[in-house]
Protein backbone atom coordinates (compact mmCIF):
# COMPACT_ATOMS: atom_id res chain seq x y z
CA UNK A 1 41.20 28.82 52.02
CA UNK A 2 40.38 32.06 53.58
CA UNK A 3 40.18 34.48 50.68
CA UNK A 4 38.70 37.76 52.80
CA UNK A 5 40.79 40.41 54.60
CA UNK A 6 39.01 42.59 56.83
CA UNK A 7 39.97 46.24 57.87
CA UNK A 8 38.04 48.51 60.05
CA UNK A 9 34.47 49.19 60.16
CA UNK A 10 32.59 51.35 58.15
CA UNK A 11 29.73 53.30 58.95
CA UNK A 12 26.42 51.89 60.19
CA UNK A 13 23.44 52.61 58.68
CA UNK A 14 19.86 52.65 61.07
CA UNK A 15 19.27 48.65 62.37
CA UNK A 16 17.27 46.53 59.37
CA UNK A 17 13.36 46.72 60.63
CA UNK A 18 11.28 43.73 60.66
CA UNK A 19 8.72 43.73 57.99
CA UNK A 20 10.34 46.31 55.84
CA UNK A 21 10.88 46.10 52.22
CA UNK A 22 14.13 44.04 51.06
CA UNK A 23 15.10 43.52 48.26
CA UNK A 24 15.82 39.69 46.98
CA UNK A 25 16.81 39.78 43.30
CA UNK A 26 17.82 41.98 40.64
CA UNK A 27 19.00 42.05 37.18
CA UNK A 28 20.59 45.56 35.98
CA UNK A 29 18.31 46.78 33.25
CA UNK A 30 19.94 47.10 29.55
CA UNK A 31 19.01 48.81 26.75
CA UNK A 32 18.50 46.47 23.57
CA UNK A 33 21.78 46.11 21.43
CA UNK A 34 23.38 43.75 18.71
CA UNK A 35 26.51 42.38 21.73
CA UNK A 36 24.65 40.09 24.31
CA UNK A 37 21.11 42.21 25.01
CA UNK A 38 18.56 41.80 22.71
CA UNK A 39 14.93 41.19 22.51
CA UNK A 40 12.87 41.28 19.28
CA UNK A 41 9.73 43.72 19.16
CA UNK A 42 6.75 41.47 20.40
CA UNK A 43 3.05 42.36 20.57
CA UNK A 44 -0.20 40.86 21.96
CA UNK A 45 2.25 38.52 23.84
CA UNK A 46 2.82 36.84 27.58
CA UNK A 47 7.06 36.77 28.85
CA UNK A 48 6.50 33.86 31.35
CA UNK A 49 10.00 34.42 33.28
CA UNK A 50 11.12 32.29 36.12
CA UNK A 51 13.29 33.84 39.55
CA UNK A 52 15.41 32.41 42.16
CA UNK A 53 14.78 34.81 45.54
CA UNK A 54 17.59 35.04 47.80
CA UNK A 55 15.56 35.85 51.02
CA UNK A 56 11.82 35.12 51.68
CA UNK A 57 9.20 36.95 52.79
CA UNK A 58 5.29 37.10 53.43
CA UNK A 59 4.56 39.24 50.14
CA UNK A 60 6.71 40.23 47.48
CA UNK A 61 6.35 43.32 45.27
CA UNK A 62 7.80 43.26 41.53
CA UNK A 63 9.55 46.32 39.94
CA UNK A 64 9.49 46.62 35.55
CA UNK A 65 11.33 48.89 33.69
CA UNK A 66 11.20 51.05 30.79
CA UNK A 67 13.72 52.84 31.82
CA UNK A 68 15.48 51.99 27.87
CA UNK A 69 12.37 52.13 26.09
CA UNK A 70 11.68 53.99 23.32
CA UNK A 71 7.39 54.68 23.82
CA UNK A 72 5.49 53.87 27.00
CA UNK A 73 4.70 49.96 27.93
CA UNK A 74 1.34 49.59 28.70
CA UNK A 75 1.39 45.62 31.07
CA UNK A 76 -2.20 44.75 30.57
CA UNK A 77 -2.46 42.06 33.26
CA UNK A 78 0.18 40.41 35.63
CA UNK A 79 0.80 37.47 37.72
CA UNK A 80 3.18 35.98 40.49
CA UNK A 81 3.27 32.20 41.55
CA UNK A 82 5.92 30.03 43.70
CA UNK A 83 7.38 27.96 40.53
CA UNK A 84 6.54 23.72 40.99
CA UNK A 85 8.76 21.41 39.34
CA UNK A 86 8.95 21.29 35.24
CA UNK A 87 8.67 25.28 35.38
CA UNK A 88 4.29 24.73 36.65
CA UNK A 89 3.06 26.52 38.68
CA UNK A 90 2.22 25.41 42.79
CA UNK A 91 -1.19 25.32 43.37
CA UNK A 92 -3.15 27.81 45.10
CA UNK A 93 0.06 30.18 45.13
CA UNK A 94 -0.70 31.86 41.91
CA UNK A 95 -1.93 35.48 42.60
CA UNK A 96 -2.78 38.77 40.43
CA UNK A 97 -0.38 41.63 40.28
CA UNK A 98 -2.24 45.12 40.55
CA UNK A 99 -0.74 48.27 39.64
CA UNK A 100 -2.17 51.33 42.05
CA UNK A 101 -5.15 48.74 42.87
CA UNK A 102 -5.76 48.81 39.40
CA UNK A 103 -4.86 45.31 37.12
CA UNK A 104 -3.25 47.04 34.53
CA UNK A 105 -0.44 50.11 34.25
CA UNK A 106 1.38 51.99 31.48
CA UNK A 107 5.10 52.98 32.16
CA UNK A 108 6.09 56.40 31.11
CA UNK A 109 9.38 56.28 28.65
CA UNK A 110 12.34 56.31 30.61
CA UNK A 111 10.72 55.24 34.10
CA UNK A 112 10.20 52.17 36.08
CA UNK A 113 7.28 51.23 37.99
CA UNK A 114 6.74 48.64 41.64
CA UNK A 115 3.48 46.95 41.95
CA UNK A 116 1.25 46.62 44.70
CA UNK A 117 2.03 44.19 47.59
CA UNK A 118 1.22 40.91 46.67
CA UNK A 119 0.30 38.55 49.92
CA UNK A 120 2.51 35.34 48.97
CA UNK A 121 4.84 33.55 51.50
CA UNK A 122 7.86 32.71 49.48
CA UNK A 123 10.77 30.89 51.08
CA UNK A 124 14.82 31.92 50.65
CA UNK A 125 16.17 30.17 47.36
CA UNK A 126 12.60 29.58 45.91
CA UNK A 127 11.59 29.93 42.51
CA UNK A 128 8.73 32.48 41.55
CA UNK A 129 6.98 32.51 38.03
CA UNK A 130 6.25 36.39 37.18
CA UNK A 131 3.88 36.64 34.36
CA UNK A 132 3.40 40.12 31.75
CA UNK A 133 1.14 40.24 29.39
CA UNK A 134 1.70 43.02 27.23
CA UNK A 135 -1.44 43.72 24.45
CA UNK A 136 0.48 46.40 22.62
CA UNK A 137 3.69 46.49 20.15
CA UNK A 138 6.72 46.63 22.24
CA UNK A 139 9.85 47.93 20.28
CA UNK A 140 12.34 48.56 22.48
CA UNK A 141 12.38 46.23 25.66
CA UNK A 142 14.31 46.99 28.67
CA UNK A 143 16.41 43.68 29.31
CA UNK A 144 19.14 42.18 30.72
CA UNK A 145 21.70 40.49 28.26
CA UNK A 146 23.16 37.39 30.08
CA UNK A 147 20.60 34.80 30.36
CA UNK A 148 20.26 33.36 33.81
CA UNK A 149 16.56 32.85 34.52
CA UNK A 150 14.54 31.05 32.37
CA UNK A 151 11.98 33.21 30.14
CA UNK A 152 9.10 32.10 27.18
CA UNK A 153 7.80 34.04 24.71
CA UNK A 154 3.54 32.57 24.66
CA UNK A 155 1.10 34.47 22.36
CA UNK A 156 -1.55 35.74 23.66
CA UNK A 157 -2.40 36.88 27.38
CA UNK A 158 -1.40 33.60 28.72
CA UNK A 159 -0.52 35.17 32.08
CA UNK A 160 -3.29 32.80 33.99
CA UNK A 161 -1.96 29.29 32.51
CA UNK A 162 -0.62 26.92 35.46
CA UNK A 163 1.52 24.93 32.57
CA UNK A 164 3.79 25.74 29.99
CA UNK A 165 2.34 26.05 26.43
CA UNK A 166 3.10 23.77 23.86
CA UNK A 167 3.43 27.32 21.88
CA UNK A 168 5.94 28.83 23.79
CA UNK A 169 8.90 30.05 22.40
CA UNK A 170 12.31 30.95 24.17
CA UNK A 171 12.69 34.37 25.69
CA UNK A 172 16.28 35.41 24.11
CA UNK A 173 17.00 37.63 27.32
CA UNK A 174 15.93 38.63 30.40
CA UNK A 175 13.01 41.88 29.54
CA UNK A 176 11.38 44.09 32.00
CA UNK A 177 11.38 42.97 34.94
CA UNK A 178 14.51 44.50 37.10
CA UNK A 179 14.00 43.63 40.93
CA UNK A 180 11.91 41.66 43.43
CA UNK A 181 11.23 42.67 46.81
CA UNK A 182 10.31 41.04 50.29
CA UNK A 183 8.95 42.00 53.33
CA UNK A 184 10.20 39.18 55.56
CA UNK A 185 9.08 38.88 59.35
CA UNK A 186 12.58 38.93 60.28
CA UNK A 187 15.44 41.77 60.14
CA UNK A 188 16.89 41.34 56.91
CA UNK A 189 19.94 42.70 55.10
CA UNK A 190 20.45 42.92 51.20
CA UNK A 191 24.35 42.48 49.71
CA UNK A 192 24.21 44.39 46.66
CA UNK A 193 27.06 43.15 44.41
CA UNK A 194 28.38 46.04 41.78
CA UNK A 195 29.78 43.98 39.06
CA UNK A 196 30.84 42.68 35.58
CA UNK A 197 30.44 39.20 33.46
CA UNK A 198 31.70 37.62 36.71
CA UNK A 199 29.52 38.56 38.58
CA UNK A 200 26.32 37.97 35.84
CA UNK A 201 28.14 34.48 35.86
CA UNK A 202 29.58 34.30 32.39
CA UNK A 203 30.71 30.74 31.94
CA UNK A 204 28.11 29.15 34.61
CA UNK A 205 25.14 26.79 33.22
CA UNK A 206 22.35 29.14 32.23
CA UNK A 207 18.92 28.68 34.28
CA UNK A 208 20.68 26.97 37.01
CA UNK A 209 21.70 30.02 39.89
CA UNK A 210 25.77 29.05 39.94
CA UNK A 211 27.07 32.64 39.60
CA UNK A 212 28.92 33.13 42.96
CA UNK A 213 26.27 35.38 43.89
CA UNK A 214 23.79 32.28 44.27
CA UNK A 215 26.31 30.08 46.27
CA UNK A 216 26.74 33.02 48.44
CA UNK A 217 22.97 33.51 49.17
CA UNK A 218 22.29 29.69 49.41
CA UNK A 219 25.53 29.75 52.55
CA UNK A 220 24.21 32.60 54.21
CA UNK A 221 20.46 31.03 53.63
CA UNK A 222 21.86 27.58 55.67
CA UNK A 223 23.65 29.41 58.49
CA UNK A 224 21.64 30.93 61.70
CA UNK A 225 21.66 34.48 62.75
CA UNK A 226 21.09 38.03 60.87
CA UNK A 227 19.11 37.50 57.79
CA UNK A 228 20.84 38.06 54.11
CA UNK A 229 19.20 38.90 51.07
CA UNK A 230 22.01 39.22 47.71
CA UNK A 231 21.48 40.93 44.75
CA UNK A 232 23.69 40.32 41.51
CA UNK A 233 23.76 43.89 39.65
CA UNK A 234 26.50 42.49 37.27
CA UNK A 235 26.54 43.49 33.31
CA UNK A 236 28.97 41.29 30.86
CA UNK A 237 31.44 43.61 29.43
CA UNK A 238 30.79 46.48 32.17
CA UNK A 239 33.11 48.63 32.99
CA UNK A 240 33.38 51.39 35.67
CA UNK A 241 34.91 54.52 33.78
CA UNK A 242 32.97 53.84 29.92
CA UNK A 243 29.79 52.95 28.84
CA UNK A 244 29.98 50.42 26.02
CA UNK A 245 27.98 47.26 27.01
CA UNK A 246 25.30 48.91 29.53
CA UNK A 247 26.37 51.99 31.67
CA UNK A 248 28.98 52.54 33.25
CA UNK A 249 29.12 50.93 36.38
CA UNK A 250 29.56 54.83 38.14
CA UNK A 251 26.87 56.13 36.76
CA UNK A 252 24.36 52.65 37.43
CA UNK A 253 25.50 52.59 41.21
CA UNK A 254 23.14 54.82 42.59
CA UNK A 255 20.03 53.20 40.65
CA UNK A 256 21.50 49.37 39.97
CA UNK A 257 22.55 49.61 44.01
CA UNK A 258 22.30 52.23 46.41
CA UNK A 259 18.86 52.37 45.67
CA UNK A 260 18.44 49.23 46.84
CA UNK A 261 15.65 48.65 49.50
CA UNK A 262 17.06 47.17 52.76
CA UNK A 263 21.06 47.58 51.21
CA UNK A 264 23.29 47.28 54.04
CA UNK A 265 26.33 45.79 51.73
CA UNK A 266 27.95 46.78 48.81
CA UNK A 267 30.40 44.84 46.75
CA UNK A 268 32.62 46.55 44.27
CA UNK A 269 33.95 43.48 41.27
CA UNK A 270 34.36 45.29 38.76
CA UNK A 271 37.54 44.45 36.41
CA UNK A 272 36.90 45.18 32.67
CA UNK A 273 38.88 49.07 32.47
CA UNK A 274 42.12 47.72 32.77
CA UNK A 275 41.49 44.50 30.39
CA UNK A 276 39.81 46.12 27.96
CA UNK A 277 41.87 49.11 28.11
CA UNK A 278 45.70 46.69 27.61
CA UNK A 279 43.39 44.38 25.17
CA UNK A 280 45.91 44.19 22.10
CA UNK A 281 44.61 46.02 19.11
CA UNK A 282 44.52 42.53 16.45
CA UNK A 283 42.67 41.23 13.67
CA UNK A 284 40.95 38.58 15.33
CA UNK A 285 39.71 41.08 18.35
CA UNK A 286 39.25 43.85 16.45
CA UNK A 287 35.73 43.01 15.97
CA UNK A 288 35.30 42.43 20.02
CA UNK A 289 36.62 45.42 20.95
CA UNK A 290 34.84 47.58 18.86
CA UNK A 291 31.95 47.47 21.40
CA UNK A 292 33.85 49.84 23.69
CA UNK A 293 34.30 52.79 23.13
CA UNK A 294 36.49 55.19 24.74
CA UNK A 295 39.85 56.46 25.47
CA UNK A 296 42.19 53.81 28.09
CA UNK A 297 42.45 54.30 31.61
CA UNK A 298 44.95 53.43 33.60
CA UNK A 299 45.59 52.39 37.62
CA UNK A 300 45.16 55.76 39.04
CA UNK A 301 41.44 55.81 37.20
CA UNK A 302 40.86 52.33 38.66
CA UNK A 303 41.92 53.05 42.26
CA UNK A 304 40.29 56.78 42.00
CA UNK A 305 36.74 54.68 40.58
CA UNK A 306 36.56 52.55 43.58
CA UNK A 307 37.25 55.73 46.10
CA UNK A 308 34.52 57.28 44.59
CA UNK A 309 32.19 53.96 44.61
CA UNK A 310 33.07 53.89 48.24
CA UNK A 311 32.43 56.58 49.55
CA UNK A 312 28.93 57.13 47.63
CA UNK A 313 27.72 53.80 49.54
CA UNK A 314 29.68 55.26 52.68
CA UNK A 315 27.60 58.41 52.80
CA UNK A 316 24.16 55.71 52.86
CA UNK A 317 25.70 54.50 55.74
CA UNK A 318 26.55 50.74 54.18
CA UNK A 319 29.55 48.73 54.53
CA UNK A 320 31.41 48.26 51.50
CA UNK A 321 33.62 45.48 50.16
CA UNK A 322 35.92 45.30 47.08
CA UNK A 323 37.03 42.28 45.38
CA UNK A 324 40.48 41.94 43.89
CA UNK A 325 40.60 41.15 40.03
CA UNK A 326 41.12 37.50 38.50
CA UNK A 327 43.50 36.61 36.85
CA UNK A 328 42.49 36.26 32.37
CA UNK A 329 45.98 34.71 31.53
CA UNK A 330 45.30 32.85 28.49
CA UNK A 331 42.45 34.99 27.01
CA UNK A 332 42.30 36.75 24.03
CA UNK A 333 42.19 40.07 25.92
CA UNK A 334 45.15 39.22 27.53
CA UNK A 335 48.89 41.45 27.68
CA UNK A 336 51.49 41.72 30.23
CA UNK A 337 50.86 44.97 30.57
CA UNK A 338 47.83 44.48 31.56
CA UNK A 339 48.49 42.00 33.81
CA UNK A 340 50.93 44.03 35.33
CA UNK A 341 48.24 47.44 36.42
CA UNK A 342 46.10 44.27 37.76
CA UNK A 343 48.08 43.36 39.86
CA UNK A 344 48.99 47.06 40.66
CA UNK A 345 44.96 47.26 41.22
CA UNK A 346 44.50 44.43 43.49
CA UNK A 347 47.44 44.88 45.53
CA UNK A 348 46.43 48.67 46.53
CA UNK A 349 42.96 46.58 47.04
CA UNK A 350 44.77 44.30 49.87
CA UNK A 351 46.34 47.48 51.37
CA UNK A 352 44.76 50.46 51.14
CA UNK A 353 42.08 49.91 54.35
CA UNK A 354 39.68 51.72 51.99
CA UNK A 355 37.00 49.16 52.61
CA UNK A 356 35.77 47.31 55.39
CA UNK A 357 36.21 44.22 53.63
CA UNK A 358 38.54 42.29 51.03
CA UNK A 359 37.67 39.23 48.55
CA UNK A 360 40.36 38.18 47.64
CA UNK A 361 38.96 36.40 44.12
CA UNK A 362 42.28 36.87 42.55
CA UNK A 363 44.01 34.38 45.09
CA UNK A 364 41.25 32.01 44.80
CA UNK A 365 41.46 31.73 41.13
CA UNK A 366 45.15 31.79 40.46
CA UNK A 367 47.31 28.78 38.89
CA UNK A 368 50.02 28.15 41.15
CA UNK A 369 52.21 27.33 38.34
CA UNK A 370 51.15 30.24 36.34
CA UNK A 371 49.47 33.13 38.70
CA UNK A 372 48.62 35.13 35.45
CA UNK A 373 45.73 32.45 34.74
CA UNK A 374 43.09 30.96 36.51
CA UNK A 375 43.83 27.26 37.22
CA UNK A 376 42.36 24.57 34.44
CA UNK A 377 39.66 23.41 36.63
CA UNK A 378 38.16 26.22 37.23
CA UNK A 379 37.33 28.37 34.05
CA UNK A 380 34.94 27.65 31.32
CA UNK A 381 37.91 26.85 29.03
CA UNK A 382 38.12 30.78 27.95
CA UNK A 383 40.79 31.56 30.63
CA UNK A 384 38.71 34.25 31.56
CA UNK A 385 35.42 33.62 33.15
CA UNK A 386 34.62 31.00 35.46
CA UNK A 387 32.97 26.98 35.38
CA UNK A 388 29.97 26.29 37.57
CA UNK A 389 33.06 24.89 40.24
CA UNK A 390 34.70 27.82 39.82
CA UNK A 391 31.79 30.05 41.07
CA UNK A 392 31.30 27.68 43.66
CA UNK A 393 34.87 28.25 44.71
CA UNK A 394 34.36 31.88 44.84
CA UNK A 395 31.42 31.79 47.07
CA UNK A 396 33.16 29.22 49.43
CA UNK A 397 36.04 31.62 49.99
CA UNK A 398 34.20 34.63 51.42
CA UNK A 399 33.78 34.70 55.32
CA UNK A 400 30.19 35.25 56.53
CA UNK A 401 31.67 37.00 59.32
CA UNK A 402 32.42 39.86 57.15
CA UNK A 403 28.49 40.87 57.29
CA UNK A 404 28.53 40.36 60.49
């Protein structure tokens, strides 16, 4: 089915320049908490994490973040490699990372910091293995709480092994490293997605790219024409209005997205205010909802949120898109009231021509015989976040056209 409704055009930014910077993936940084981010303190250690790029390029540049730390983070040597199979590394790809032609860097508290161009030809939807060895006690690690690349804790600076240690432990969440950029030899768009636990692909097999995000970079990576880089910048339990699990989604847009190198794209899917703010008030989500803080909103918030959202991106002379909310029928978060402003939300979404663009999730989701819910097949059995088919349905509904 054809999920997207377009309205008129909005404003274009300057034409996307061969051989400038792009960015391919991102992961909105966190600070550390008790919900779904957290990374022990680690020392005299190497995170090994593996990345899927969306769009390739002839170098690639990474950005880290201690933009939630508590003391600077001194990264005392770095490395970058296309990933083999069994998480190796492919020979003769695996290259140094300098910092201000120097090998090693220490981030100020509360900054981030990109690295030098690296010269490494990396191909749309390939794998690269990003190596930080950090010699000194880290506290407080900027991360990213839901778990979608692959990540190793090795003691040690182990940033120059081609294999996995046998001494490796799991990496808990994604830490420090928040973006990685291209320069491609081709003109080349990014699609910056705004978003919640939907979008960070809550319910989708961990390791394995099947948020909708990935299926939509892997369509636009098969089809000819303008070249598409996307970039997930979702956060479970984000909201636009409230902080509460990460920050709020208006005051993250211009870092998390319209700072985003190459952005010619914005998508607004953000749905948690008006769930969390209905949630009913029980015993067994009491304990859930005490994570967010802050007084209810209520449509008018919503709809005045994504005005605000749009015309931000507007004035950076992007296009920007807005998808209607699913349906969470079924959940524990779940009331008819709150069902009821959703579909207040999303039908203002469909009508309003604020955006030059409309995916329509919420249609692509719904149970026929029960539109509050999503249909059986496609959740992860929560009735609110999706299966890896129901990402895959998501992506399949959105026409390309629409970044045309």
């Amino acid at each position: 089915m054809d999920s997207v409704i377009t309205t008129p055009a909005g404003l274009e930014g300057p034409a996307p320049q061969a051989g400038a910077w792009v960015r391919t993936w991102g992961a909105s940084p966190q600070a550390p908490d008790n919900s779904v981010s957290r990374v022990e303190p680690f020392e005299n250690a190497t995170l090994r994490q593996i990345v899927r790029v969306s769009g390739g390029g002839h170098r690639v540049r990474l950005r880290i973040s201690n933009e939630y730390g508590t003391a600077p983070l001194t990264i005392g040597a770095a490395r970058v490699a296309v990933t083999d199979t069994d998480d190796g590394i492919r020979h003769g790809s695996d290259h140094e990372v300098a910092f201000g032609g120097r090998p090693t860097v220490t981030v100020p508290t509360g900054a981030p910091v990109l690295s030098d161009p690296v010269d490494l030809r990396t191909a749309a939807l390939s794998r690269l293995t990003i190596s930080l060895y950090l010699p000194d006690r880290v506290d407080t690690a900027t991360c990213h709480g839901t778990f979608h690349t692959l990540g190793w804790i090795v003691p040690g600076d182990a940033t120059a092994l081609v294999s996995l240690p046998a001494d490796a432990t799991p990496l808990p969440a994604q830490a420090l490293i928040t973006a990685v950029e291209v320069q491609p030899g081709t003109p080349t768009r990014a699609i910056a997605v705004l978003g919640d636990s939907r979008v960070d692909g809550v319910g989708s097999t961990p390791g394995t790219d099947r948020r909708w995000t990935d299926g939509l970079a892997e369509r636009l990576a098969a089809r000819d024409g303008q070249a598409f880089c996307v970039v997930g910048q979702g956060i479970s339990g984000n909201r636009m209005l409230t902080d509460g699990i990460g920050t709020a989604a208006l005051a993250r847009f211009d870092r998390d997205v319209l700072a985003t190198p190459g952005l010619g794209h914005v998508v607004i899917a953000v749905g948690n205010d008006l769930v969390l703010s209905f949630a009913p008030r029980t015993e067994k989500t009491a304990g859930f909802l005490s994570v967010f803080p802050g007084s209810p909103v209520d449509v008018d918030d919503v709809i005045a949120a994504h005005l605000q959202l749009a015309a931000r991106a507007r004035a950076h002379g992007v296009k920007v898109h807005a998808a209607t909310i699913a349906p969470y029928g079924g959940s524990e978060t779940y009331s008819a009231e709150g069902d009821k402003a959703r579909e207040q939300v999303n039908a203002w979404i469909r009508t309003s021509g604020a955006f030059d663009g409309v995916l329509d999730f919420d249609a692509v989701w719904r149970d026929p015989a029960d539109p509050t819910r999503i249909r059986g097949d496609l959740h992860m059995g929560d009735g609110l976040h999706g299966s890896d088919a129901g990402y895959a349905a998501l992506a399949e509904s959105i026409d390309l056209s629409l970044f045309e």
